[in-house]
Protein backbone atom coordinates (compact mmCIF):
# COMPACT_ATOMS: atom_id res chain seq x y z
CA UNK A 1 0.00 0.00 0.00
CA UNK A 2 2.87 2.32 0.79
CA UNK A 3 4.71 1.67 -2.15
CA UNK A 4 1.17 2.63 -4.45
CA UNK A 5 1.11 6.00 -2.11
CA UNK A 6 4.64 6.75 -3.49
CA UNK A 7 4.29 5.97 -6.90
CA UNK A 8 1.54 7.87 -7.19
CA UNK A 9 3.76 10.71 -5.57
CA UNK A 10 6.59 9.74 -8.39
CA UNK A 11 3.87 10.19 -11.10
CA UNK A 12 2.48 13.29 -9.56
CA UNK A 13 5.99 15.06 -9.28
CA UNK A 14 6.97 14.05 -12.90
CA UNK A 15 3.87 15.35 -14.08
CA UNK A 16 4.37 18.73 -12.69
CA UNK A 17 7.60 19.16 -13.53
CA UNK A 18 6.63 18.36 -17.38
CA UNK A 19 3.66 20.52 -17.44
CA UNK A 20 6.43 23.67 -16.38
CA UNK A 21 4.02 24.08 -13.28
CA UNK A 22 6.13 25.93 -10.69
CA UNK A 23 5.83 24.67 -6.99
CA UNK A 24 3.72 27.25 -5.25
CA UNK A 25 5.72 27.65 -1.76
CA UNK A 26 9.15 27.41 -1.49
CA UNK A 27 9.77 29.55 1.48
CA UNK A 28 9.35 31.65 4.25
CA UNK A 29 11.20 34.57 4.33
CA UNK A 30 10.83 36.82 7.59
CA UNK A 31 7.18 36.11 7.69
CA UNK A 32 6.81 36.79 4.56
CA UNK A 33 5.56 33.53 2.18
CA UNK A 34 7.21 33.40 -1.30
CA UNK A 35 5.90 31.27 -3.78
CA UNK A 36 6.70 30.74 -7.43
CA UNK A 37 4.18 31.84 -10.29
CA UNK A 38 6.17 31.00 -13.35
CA UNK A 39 9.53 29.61 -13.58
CA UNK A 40 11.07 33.11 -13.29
CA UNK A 41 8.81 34.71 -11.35
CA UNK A 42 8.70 34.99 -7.42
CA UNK A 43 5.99 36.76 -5.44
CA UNK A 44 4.91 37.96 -1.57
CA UNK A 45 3.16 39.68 0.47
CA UNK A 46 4.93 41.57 3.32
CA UNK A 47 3.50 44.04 5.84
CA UNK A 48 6.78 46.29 5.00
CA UNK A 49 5.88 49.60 4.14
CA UNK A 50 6.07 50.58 0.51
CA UNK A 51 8.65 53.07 0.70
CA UNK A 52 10.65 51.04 2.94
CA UNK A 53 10.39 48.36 0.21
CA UNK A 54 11.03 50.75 -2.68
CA UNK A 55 14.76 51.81 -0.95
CA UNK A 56 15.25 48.60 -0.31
CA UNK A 57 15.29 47.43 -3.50
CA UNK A 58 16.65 50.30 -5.44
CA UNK A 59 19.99 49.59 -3.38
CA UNK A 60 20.02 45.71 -3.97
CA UNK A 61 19.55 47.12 -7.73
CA UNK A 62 22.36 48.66 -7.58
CA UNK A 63 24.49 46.37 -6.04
CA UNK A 64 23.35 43.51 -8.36
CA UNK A 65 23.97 46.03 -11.86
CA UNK A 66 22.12 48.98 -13.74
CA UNK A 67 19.24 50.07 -12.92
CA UNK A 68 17.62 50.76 -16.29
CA UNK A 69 14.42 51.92 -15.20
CA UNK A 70 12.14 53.15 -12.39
CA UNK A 71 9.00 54.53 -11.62
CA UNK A 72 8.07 54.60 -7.85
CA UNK A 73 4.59 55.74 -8.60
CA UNK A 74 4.09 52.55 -10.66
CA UNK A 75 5.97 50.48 -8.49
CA UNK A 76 8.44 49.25 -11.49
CA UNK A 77 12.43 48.94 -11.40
CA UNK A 78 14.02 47.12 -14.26
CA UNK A 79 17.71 45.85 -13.37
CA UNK A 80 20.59 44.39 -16.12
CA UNK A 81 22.45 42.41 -14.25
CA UNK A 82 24.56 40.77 -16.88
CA UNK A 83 23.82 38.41 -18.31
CA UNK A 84 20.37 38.51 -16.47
CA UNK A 85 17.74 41.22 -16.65
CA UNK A 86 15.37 41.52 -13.48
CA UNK A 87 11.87 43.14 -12.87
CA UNK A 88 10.95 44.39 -9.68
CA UNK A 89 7.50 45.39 -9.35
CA UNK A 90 5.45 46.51 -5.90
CA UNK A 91 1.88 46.50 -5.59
CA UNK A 92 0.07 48.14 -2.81
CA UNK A 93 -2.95 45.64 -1.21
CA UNK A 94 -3.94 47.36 1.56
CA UNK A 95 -2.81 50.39 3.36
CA UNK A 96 -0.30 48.13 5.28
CA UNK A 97 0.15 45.32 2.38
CA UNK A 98 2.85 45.31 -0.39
CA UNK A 99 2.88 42.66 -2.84
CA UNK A 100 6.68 42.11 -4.42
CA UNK A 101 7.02 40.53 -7.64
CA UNK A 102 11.05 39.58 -9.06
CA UNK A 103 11.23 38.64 -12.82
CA UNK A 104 14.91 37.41 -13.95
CA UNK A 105 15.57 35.87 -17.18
CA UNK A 106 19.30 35.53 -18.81
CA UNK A 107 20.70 35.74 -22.29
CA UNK A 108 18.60 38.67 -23.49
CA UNK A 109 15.45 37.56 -22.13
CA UNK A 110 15.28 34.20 -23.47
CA UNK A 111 15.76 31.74 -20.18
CA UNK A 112 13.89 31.98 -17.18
CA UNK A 113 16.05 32.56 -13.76
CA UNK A 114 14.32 31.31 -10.77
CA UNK A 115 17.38 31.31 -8.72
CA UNK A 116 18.26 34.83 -9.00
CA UNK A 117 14.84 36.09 -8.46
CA UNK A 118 14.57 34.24 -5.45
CA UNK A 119 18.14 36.05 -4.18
CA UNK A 120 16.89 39.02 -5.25
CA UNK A 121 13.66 38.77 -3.41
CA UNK A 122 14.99 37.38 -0.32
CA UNK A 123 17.50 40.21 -0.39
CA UNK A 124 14.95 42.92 -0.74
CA UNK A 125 13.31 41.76 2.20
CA UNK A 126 16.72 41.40 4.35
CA UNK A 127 17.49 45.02 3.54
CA UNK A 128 13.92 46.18 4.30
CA UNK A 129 14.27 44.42 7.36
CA UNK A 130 17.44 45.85 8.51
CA UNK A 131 16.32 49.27 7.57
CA UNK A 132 13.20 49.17 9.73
């Protein structure tokens, strides 16, 4: 009977992984639960405060390469960070809610990068964390 449980397990995990379906948690990060969405794509929610957020990922930007573009009103900051290009947006929830999404593909936007947006997003959150 145990051996039918985890074959049916097997199957279940092969299927996912051919179907591209990303594992929806992988982690908690200071309270905060990241999941996947795609297989470059990380998301949260954190009860940081935007602007805390914002600064906190602006100087991770930095650190990682170029920031190529920002808007804080939109919540957008686009990062090359040869030879990956990351996408941080923010969205505001509630008054005290901040949603963080990290994008990273490599090689001109051809290969998804789940790796680096899950440093970059765990990073964000380390900084915010340290700044409040």
């Amino acid at each position: 009977m145990k051996k039918i449980f985890v074959g049916y397990g097997l199957i279940l995990l092969l299927l996912i992984h051919i179907t591209g379906c990303a594992p929806l948690l992988l982690m908690t990060v200071g309270g905060v639960g990241v999941y996947a969405i795609s297989k470059d794509t990380i998301q949260g929610d954190t009860d940081t405060a935007y602007e805390t957020l914002w600064d906190a990922a602006m100087k991770v930007g930095r650190i990682r390469g170029t920031i190529l573009q920002e808007d804080f009103n939109r919540g957008y900051i686009e990062i090359d960070a040869k030879p990956n290009r990351i996408k941080i947006q923010f969205m505001r929830v509630t008054t005290a809610t901040t949603k963080i999404k990290v994008t990273a593909r490599k090689y001109k936007n051809v290969f998804p990068n789940i790796e680096i947006a899950q440093d970059v997003f765990i990073k964000i959150i380390e900084e915010a964390k340290h700044n409040n």
